[in-house]
Protein backbone atom coordinates (compact mmCIF):
# COMPACT_ATOMS: atom_id res chain seq x y z
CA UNK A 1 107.85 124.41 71.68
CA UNK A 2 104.61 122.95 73.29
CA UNK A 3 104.97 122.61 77.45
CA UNK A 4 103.97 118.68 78.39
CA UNK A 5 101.17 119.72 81.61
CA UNK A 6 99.90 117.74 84.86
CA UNK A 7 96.43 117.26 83.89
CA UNK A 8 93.58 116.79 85.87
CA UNK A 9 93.44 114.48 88.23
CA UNK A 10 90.57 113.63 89.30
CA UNK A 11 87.83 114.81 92.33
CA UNK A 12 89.89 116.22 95.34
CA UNK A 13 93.72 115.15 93.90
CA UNK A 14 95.30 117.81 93.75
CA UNK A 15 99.25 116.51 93.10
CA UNK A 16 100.97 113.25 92.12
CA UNK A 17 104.43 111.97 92.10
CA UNK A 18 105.98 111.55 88.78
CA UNK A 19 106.43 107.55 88.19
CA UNK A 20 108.43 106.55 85.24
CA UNK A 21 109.74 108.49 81.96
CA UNK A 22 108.93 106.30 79.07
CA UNK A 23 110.92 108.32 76.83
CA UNK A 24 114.17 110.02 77.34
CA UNK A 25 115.65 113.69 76.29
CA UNK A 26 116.11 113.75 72.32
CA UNK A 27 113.72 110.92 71.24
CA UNK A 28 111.42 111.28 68.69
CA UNK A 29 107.72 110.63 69.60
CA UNK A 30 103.89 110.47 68.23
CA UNK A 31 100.59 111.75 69.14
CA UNK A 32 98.87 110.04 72.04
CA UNK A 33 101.92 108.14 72.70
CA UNK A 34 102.45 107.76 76.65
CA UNK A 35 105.94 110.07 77.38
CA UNK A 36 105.26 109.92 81.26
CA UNK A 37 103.19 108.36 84.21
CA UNK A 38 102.23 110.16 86.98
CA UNK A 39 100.64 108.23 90.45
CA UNK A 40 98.39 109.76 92.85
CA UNK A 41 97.04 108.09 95.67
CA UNK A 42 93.86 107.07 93.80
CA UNK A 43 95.20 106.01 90.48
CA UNK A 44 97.87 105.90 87.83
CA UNK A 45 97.67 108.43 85.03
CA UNK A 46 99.32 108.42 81.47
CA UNK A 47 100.57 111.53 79.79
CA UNK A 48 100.23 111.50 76.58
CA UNK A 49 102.52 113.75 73.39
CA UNK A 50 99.78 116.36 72.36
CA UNK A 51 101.69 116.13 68.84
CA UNK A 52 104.34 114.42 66.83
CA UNK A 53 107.98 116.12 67.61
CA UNK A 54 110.95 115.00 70.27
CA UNK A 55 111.14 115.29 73.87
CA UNK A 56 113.65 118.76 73.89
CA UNK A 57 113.53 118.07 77.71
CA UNK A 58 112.47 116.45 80.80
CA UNK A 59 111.20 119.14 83.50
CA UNK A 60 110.42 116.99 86.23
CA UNK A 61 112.50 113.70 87.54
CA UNK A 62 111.36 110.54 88.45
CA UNK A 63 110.39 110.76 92.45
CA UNK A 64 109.30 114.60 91.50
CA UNK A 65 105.59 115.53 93.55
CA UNK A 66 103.86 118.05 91.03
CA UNK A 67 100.77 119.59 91.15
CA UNK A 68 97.95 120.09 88.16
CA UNK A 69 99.16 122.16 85.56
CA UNK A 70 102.98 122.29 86.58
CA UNK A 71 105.44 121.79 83.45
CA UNK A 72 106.56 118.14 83.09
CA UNK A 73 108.60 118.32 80.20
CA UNK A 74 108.70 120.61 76.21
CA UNK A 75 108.01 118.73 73.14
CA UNK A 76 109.54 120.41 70.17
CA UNK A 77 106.61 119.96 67.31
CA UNK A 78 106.66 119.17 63.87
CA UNK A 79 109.85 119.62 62.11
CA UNK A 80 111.99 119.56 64.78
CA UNK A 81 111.61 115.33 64.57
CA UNK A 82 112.96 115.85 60.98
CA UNK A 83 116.31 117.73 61.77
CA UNK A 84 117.81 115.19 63.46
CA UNK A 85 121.71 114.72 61.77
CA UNK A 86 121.95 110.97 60.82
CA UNK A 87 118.97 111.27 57.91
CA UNK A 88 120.93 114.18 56.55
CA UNK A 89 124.33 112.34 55.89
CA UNK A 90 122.58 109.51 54.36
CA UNK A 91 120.31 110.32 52.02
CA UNK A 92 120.69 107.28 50.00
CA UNK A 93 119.34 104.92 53.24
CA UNK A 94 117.27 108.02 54.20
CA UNK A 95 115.58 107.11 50.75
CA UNK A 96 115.90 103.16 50.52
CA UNK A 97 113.56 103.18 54.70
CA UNK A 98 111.17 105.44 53.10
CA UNK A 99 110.58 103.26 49.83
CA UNK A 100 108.97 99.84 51.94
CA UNK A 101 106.54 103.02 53.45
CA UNK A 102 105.59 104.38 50.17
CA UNK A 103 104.51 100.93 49.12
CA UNK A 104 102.53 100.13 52.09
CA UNK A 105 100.03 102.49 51.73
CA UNK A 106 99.01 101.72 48.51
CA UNK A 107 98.63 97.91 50.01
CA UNK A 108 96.14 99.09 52.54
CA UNK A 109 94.18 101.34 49.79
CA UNK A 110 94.13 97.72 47.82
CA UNK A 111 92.72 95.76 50.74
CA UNK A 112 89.82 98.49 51.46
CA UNK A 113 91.71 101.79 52.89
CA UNK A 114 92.97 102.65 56.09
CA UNK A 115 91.37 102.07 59.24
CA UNK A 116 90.38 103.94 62.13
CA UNK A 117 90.96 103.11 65.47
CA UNK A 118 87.86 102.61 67.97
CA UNK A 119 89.48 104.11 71.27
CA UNK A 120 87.69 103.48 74.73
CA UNK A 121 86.28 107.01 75.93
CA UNK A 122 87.07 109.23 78.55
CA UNK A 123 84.53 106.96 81.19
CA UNK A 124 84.45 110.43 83.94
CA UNK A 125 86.42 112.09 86.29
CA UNK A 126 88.69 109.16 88.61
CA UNK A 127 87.49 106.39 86.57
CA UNK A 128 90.41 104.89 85.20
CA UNK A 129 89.74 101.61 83.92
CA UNK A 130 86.22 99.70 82.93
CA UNK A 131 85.19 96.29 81.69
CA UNK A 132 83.87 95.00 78.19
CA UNK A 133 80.52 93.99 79.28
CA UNK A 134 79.55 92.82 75.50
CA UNK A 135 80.06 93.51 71.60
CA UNK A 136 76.87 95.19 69.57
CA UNK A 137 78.42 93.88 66.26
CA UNK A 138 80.82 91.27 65.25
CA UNK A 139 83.93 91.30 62.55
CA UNK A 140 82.39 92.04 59.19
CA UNK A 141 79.40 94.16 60.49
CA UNK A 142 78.38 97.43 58.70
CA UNK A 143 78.04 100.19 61.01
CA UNK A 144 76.99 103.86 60.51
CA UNK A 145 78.99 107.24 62.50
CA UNK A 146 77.82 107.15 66.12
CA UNK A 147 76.23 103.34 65.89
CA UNK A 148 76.50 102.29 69.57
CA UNK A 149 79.61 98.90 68.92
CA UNK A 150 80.13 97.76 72.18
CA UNK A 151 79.26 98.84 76.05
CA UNK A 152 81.72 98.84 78.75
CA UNK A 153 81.01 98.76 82.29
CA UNK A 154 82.65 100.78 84.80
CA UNK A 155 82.97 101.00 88.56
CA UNK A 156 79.78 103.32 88.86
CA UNK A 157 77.97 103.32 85.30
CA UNK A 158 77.96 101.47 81.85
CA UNK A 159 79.03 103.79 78.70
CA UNK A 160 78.13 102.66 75.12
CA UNK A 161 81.47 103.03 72.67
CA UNK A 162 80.09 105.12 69.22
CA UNK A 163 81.37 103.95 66.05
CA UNK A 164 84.06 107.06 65.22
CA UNK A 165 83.09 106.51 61.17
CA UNK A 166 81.38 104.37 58.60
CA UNK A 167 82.49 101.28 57.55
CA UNK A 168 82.94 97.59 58.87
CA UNK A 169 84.41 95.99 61.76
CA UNK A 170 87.53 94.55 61.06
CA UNK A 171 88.79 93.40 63.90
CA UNK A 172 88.54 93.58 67.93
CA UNK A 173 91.38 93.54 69.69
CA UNK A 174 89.65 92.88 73.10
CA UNK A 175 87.49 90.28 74.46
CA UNK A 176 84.04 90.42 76.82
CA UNK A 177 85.56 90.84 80.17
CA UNK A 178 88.40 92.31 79.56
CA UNK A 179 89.69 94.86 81.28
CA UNK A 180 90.25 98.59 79.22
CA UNK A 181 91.21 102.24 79.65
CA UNK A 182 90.62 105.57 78.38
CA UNK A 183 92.66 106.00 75.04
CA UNK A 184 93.08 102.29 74.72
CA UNK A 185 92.25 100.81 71.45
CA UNK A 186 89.38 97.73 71.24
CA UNK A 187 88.46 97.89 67.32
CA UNK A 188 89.57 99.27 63.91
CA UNK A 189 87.20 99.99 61.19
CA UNK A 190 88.01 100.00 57.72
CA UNK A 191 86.11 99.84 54.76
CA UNK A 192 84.06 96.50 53.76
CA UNK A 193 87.06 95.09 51.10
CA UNK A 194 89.64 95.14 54.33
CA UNK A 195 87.66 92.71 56.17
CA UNK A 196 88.54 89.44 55.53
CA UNK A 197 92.17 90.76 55.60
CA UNK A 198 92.12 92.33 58.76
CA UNK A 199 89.64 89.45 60.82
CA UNK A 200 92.30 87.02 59.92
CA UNK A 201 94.98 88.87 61.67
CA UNK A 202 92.81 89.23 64.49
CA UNK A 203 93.45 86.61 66.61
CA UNK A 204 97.32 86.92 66.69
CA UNK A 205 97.05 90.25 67.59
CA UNK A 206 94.49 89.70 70.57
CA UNK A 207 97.31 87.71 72.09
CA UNK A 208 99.50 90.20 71.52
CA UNK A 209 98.55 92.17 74.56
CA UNK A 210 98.05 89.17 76.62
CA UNK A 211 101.83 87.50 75.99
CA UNK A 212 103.34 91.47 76.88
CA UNK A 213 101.36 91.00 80.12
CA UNK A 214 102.85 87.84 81.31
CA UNK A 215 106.15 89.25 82.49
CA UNK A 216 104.34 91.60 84.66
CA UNK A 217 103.71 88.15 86.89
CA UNK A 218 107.50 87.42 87.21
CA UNK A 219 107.67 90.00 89.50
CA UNK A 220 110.71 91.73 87.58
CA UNK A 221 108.53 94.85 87.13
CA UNK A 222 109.87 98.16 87.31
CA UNK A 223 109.53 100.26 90.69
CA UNK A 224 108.53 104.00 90.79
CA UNK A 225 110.74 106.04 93.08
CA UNK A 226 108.00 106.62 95.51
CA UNK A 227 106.57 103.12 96.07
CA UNK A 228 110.33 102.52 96.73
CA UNK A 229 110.50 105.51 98.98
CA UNK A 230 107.45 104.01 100.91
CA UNK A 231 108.33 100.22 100.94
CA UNK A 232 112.06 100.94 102.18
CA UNK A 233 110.33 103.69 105.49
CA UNK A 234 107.91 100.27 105.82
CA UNK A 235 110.86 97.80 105.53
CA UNK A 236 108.91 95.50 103.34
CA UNK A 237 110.04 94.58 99.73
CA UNK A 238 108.55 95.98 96.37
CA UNK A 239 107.73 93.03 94.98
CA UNK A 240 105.73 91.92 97.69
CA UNK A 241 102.99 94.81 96.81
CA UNK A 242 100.32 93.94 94.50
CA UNK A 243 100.02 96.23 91.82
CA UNK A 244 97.53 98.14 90.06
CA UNK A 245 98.54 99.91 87.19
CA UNK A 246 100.49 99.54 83.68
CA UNK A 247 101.76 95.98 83.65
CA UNK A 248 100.99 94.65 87.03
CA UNK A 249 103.12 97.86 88.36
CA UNK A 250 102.36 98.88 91.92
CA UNK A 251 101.77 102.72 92.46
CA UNK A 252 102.02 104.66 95.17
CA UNK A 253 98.14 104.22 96.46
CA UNK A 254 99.09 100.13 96.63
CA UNK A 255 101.87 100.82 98.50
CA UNK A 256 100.33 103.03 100.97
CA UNK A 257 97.48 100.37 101.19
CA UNK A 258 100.07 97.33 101.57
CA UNK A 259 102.48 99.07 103.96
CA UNK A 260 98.64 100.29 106.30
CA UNK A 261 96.77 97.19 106.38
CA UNK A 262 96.76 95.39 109.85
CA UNK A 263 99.34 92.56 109.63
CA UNK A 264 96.50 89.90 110.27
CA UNK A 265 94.57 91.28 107.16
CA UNK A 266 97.70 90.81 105.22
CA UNK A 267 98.10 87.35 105.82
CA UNK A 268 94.51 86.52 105.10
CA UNK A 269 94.21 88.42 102.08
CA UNK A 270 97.33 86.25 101.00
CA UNK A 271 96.00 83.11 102.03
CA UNK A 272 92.58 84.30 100.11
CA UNK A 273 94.34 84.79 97.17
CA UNK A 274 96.79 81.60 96.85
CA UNK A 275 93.39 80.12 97.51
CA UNK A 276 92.20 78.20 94.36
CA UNK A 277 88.39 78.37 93.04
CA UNK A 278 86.13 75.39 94.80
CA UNK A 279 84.62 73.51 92.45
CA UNK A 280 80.60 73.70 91.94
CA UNK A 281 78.45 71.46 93.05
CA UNK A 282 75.71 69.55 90.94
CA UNK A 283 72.77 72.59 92.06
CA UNK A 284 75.20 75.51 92.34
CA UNK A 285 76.04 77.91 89.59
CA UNK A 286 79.08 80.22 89.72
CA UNK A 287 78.85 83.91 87.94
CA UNK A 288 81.74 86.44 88.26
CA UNK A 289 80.71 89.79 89.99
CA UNK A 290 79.87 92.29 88.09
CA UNK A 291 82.15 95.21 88.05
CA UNK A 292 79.58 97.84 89.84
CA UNK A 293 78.80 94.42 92.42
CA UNK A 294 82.44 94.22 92.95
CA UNK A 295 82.92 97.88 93.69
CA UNK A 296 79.86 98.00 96.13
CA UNK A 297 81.44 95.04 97.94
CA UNK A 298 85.13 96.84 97.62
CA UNK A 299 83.43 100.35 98.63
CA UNK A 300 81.10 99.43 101.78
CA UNK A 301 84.20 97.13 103.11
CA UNK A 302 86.54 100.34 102.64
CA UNK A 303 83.95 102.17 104.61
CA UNK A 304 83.99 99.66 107.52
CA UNK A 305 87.67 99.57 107.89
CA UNK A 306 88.50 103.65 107.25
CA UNK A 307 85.55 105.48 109.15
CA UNK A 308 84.91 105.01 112.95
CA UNK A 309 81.04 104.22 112.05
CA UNK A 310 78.28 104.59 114.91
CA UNK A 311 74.65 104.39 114.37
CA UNK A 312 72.23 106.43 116.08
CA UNK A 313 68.23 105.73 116.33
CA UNK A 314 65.24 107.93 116.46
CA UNK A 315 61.05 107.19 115.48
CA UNK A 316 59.34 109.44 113.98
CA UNK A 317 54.92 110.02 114.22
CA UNK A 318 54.09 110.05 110.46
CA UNK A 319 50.69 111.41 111.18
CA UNK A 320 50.63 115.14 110.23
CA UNK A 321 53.08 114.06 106.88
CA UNK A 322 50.22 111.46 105.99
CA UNK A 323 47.44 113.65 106.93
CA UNK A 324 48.59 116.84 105.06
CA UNK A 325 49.48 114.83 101.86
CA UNK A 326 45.56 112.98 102.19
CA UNK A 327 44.23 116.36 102.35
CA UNK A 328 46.25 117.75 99.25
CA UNK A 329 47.33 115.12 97.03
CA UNK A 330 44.82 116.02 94.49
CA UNK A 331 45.55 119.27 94.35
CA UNK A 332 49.48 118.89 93.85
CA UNK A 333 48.81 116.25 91.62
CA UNK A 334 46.97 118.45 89.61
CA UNK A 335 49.63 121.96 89.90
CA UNK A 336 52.41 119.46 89.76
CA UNK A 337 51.88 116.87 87.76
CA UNK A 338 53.49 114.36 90.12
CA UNK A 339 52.21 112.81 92.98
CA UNK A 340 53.63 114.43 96.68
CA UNK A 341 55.61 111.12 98.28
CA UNK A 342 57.19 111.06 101.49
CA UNK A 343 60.68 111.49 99.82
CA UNK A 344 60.47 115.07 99.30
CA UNK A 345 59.50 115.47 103.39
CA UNK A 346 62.44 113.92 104.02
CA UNK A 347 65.00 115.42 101.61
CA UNK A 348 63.91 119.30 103.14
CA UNK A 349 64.09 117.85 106.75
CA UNK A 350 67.78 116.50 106.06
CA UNK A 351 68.52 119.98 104.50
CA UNK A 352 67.40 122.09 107.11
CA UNK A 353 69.37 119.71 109.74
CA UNK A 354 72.61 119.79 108.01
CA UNK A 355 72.48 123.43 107.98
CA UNK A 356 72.30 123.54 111.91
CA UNK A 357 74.65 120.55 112.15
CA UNK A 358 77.63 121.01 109.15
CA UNK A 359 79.88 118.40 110.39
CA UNK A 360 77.12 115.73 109.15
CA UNK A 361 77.50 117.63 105.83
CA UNK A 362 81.36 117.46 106.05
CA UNK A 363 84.04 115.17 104.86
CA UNK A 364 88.27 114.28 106.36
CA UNK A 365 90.50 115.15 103.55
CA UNK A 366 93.71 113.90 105.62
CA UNK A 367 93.98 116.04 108.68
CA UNK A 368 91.71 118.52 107.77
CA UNK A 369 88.00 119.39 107.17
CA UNK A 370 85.84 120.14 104.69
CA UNK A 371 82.89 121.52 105.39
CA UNK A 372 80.00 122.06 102.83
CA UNK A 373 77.70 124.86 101.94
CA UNK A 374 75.60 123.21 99.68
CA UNK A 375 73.34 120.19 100.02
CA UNK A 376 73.77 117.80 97.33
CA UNK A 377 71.65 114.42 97.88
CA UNK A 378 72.61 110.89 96.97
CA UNK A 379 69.11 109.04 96.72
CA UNK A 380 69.85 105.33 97.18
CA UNK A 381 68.28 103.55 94.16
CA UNK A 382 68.04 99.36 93.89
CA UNK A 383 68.56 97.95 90.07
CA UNK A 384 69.02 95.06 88.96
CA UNK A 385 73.08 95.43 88.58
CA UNK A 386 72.80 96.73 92.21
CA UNK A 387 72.80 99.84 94.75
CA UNK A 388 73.26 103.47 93.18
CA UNK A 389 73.20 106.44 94.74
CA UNK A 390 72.59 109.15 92.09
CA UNK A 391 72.67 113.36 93.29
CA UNK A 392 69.83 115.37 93.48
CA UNK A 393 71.51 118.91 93.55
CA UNK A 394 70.84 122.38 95.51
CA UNK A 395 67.61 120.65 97.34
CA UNK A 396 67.65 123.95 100.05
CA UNK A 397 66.62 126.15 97.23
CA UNK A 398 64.07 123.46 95.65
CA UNK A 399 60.16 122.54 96.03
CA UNK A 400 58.52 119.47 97.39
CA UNK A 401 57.33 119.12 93.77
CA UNK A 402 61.23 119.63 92.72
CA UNK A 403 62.31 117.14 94.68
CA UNK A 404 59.84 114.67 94.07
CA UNK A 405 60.40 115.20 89.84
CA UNK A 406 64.33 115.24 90.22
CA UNK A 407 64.02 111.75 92.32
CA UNK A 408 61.51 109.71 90.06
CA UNK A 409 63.67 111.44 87.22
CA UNK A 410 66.92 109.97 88.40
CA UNK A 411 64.91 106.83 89.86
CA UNK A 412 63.87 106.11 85.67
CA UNK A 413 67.19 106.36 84.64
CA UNK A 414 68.94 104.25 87.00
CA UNK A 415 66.43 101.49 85.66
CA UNK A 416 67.23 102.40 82.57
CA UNK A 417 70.77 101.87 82.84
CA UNK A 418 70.95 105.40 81.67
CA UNK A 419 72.70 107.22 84.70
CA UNK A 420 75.81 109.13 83.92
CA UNK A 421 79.05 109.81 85.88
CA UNK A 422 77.99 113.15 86.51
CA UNK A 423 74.79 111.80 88.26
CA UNK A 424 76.91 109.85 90.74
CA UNK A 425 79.46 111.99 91.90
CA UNK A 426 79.82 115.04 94.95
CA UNK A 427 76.89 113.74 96.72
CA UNK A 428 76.72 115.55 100.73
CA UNK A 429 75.00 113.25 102.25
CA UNK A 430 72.56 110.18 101.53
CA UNK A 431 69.18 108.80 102.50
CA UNK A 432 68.31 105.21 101.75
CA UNK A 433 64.81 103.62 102.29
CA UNK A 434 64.86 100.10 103.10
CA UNK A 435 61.22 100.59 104.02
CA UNK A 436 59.83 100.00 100.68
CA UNK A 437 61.59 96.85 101.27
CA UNK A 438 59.60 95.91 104.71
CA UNK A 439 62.75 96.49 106.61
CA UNK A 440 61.88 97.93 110.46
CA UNK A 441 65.05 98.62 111.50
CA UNK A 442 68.84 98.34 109.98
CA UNK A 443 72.62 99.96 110.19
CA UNK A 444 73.13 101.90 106.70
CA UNK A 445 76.74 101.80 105.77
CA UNK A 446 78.58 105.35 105.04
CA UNK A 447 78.94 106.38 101.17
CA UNK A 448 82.70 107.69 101.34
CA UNK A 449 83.47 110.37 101.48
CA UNK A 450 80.59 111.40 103.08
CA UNK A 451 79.95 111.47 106.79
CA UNK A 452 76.47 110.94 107.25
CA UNK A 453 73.38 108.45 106.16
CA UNK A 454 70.20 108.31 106.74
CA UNK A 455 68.12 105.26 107.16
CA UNK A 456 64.30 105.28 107.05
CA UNK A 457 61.89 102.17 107.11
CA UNK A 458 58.84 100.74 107.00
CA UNK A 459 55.77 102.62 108.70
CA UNK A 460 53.60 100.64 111.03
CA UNK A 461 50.88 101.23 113.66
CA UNK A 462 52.38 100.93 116.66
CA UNK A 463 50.99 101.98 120.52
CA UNK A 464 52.92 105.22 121.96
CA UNK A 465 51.88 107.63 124.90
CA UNK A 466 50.00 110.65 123.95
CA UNK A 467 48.71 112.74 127.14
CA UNK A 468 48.98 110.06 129.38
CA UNK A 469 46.99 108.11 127.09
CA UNK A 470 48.30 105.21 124.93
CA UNK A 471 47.32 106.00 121.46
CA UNK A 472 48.01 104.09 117.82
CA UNK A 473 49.95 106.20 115.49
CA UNK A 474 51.82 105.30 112.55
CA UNK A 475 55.79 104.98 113.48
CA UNK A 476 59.16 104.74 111.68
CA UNK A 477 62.43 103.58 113.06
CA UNK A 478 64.65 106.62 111.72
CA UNK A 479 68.88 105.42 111.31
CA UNK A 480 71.63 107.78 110.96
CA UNK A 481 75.13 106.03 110.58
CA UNK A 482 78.03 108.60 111.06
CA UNK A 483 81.54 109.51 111.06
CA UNK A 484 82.79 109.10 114.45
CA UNK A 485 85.81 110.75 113.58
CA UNK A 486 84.38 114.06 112.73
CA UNK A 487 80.97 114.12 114.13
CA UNK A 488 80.42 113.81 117.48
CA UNK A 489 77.37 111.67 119.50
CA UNK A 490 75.78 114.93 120.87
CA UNK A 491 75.72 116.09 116.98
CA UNK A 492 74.34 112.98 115.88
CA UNK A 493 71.69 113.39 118.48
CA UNK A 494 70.67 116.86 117.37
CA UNK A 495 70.83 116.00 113.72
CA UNK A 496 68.13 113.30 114.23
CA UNK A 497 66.43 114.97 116.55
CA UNK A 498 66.01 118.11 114.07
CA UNK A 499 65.03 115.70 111.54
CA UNK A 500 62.05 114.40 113.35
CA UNK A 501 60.53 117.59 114.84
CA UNK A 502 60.99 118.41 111.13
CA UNK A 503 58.87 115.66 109.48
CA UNK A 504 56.37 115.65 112.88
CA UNK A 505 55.45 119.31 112.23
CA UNK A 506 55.93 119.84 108.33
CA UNK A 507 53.77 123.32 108.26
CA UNK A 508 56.90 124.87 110.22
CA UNK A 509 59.26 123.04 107.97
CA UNK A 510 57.90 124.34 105.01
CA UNK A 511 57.34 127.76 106.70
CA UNK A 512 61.29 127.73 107.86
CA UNK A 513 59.67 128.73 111.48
């Protein structure tokens, strides 16, 4: 008897709400075939049979909220599939179904052997669902164990999909652009005799998927108990919620964003949508966003509309950073291998002003708080694809030359395209310097969940009062964007405050005086 688990969930979910049973009490079932799905407010999540057997029992009902690691359902393994009665009392029909099996193998060991499924990997913790960005080898290409096939682009990074064995391609059942998920299959292999078997099937079967969709447009599809439960307390009708997950199904986290969004927004994002594709004109050239574009746009918008975002403003004298990193560049250069930038000034100033000011180091998990004893940095980083904000971890307990190795470290891969999910996720709190852009002064955007960024900019000679006397000193325009709704102005204030005193008198920084 194996127990059928909640599984993990993702960053900060901690229970879901059991969706739809695809199997009932008694029926047999396979490995890795979906029994059960489970919505949280983020995402949808399939449960998959850990072995062949039958579903002894369902544990928790449709509507059911559970939480990671309670008991779903039992799976009787193995055997228990083959004790069922009706084989038993006919073993004459028992023998004629298994006969057509017997001889299909031997087919399949004619045309080449069996294949093996390519599956799309586990793409990190709440990414559910990523995009075939493009195919490293066609239908009838050799490939070796662990040749890189195909790369698929997710909301945050792009994985490459390994070849599972040796062999051929013999067919993909996906197209560039289409839209996968963990477990799902995109390829078989086989060996190189299967090949012109298997490519010719191909194309039926890539519609396969595509004519099973359709339905899911009719609006006949099926409605969990809890985005019923939340459409009837909103008095608006299932089928008016866009939806998400399996089949164009709406989960609980679209109907909680259908039933919230202002009226006005509703309408618009309605018209928006019934709202056909201009054409191009003769100069203009029309490219579909890339799935990391589209979840910038999706993610800064979400920020706008959830967090009550201020912006606060400070300068900052760069003299005594530029001074004491003219005097011993050479030197650290030389001990460190890595020239001293202003990055790492700023990353220890931001650390040492979070610890006196922990709301700007906080995040709103529903009605509570979370506050933070660690300082984990997101360093904004421009690629081509766009805007990433990889983590540079523990930077209270690291060096200036630390800091300045883990940022051009994470700055190479990000160029590279090499950044993993692990690189992107749990950041604190984030800095972003428009200033080796030119910009003088701009609003960062929050990075949810996070309620604090930090904006810095170009550095420019500018006239200030010294003494009573006007002096020239180099100046930047310091911007920290906040939370309203959990940090207040006079903590703002401070933060920024500490941040410049900080970066104005670095010896005491560094000397944590």
């Amino acid at each position: 008897m194996t127990d059928i688990v909640v599984p993990t969930l993702g960053e900060s979910v901690t229970e879901a709400t059991v969706g739809q049973w695809l199997k009932s009490a008694g029926d047999a079932v396979k490995k890795d075939e979906v029994l059960v799905e489970l919505e949280t407010d983020k995402v949808s999540v399939e449960v998959s049979a850990s072995e062949d057997g039958v579903l002894s029992e369902i544990v928790a009902k449709e509507g059911d909220t559970v939480n990671i690691g309670a008991v779903l359902g039992r799976l009787n393994a193995g055997g228990a599939a083959a004790s069922r009665p009706a084989p038993a009392k006919e073993p004459a029909k028992a023998e004629a179904k298994a006969e057509p099996k017997a001889e299909t193998k031997p087919a399949a060991a004619a045309s080449g052997g069996a294949s093996t499924d390519v599956k799309v990997p586990v793409m990190g913790e709440s990414v559910a669902e990523g995009t075939i960005a493009n195919f490293a080898k066609k239908v009838g290409d050799s490939v070796k164990k662990d040749e890189t096939i195909a790369e698929i682009e997710t909301d945050k990074v792009a994985l490459e999909v390994p070849a599972p064995a040796d062999g051929v391609i013999l067919e993909w059942l996906v197209k560039e652009g289409d839209s996968v998920t963990p477990g799902s299959v995109i390829a078989r292999i086989g060996a190189s005799g299967a090949a012109p078997a298997k490519a010719a099937e191909a194309p039926a079967k890539t519609e396969a998927p595509k004519a099973a969709a359709q339905p899911a447009a009719t609006g006949d599809r099926p409605v969990s108990p809890s985005v019923r439960r939340i459409s009837a307390e909103a008095g608006v009708s299932p089928s008016d919620i866009p939806g998400t997950g399996r089949d164009g199904r709406a989960t609980k986290a679209d109907a909680l964003a259908y039933v919230n969004q202002p009226k006005a927004s509703s309408s618009t994002m309605s018209d928006t949508a019934a709202k056909p594709p201009r054409e191009t004109g003769p100069r203009e050239e029309r490219v579909r966003m890339t799935r990391l574009r589209q979840t910038i746009a999706r993610r800064l918008k979400e920020a706008q509309d959830t967090a009550a975002m201020l912006t606060t403003f400070n300068d900052v004298d760069m003299s005594a950073i530029m001074d004491l990193r003219k005097r011993h560049q050479d030197a650290f250069v030389a001990r460190h291998g890595i020239k001293l930038g202003f990055m790492s000034f700023f990353v220890k100033a931001v650390a040492n002003a979070l610890k006196e000011v922990p709301a700007v180091n906080a995040e709103i998990d529903g009605q509570d708080i979370i506050y933070k004893n660690y300082y984990d940095i997101s360093v904004a980083v421009g690629t081509e694809k766009g805007l990433v904000t990889p983590v540079l971890r523990g930077v209270d307990e690291m060096s200036l030359a630390g800091i300045e190795k883990g940022i051009a470290d994470l700055g190479k891969k990000a160029r590279d395209g090499a950044l993993t999910i692990g690189d992107l996720q749990g950041g604190t709190f984030t800095i972003s310097n428009g200033g080796i852009y030119g910009s003088l002064m701009s609003t960062p955007i929050l990075n949810p969940p996070q309620s604090g960024v930090l904006g810095m900019h170009r550095i420019e000679d500018r006239p200030i009062v010294r003494g009573g006397q006007i002096v020239i000193k180099p100046m930047m325009y310091l911007a920290l964007s906040y939370d309203h709704r959990i940090v207040d102005g006079k903590e703002a204030v401070t933060f920024l405050v500490r941040v410049k005193e900080a970066l104005e008198d670095p010896e005491r920084m560094l000397l944590e005086v």
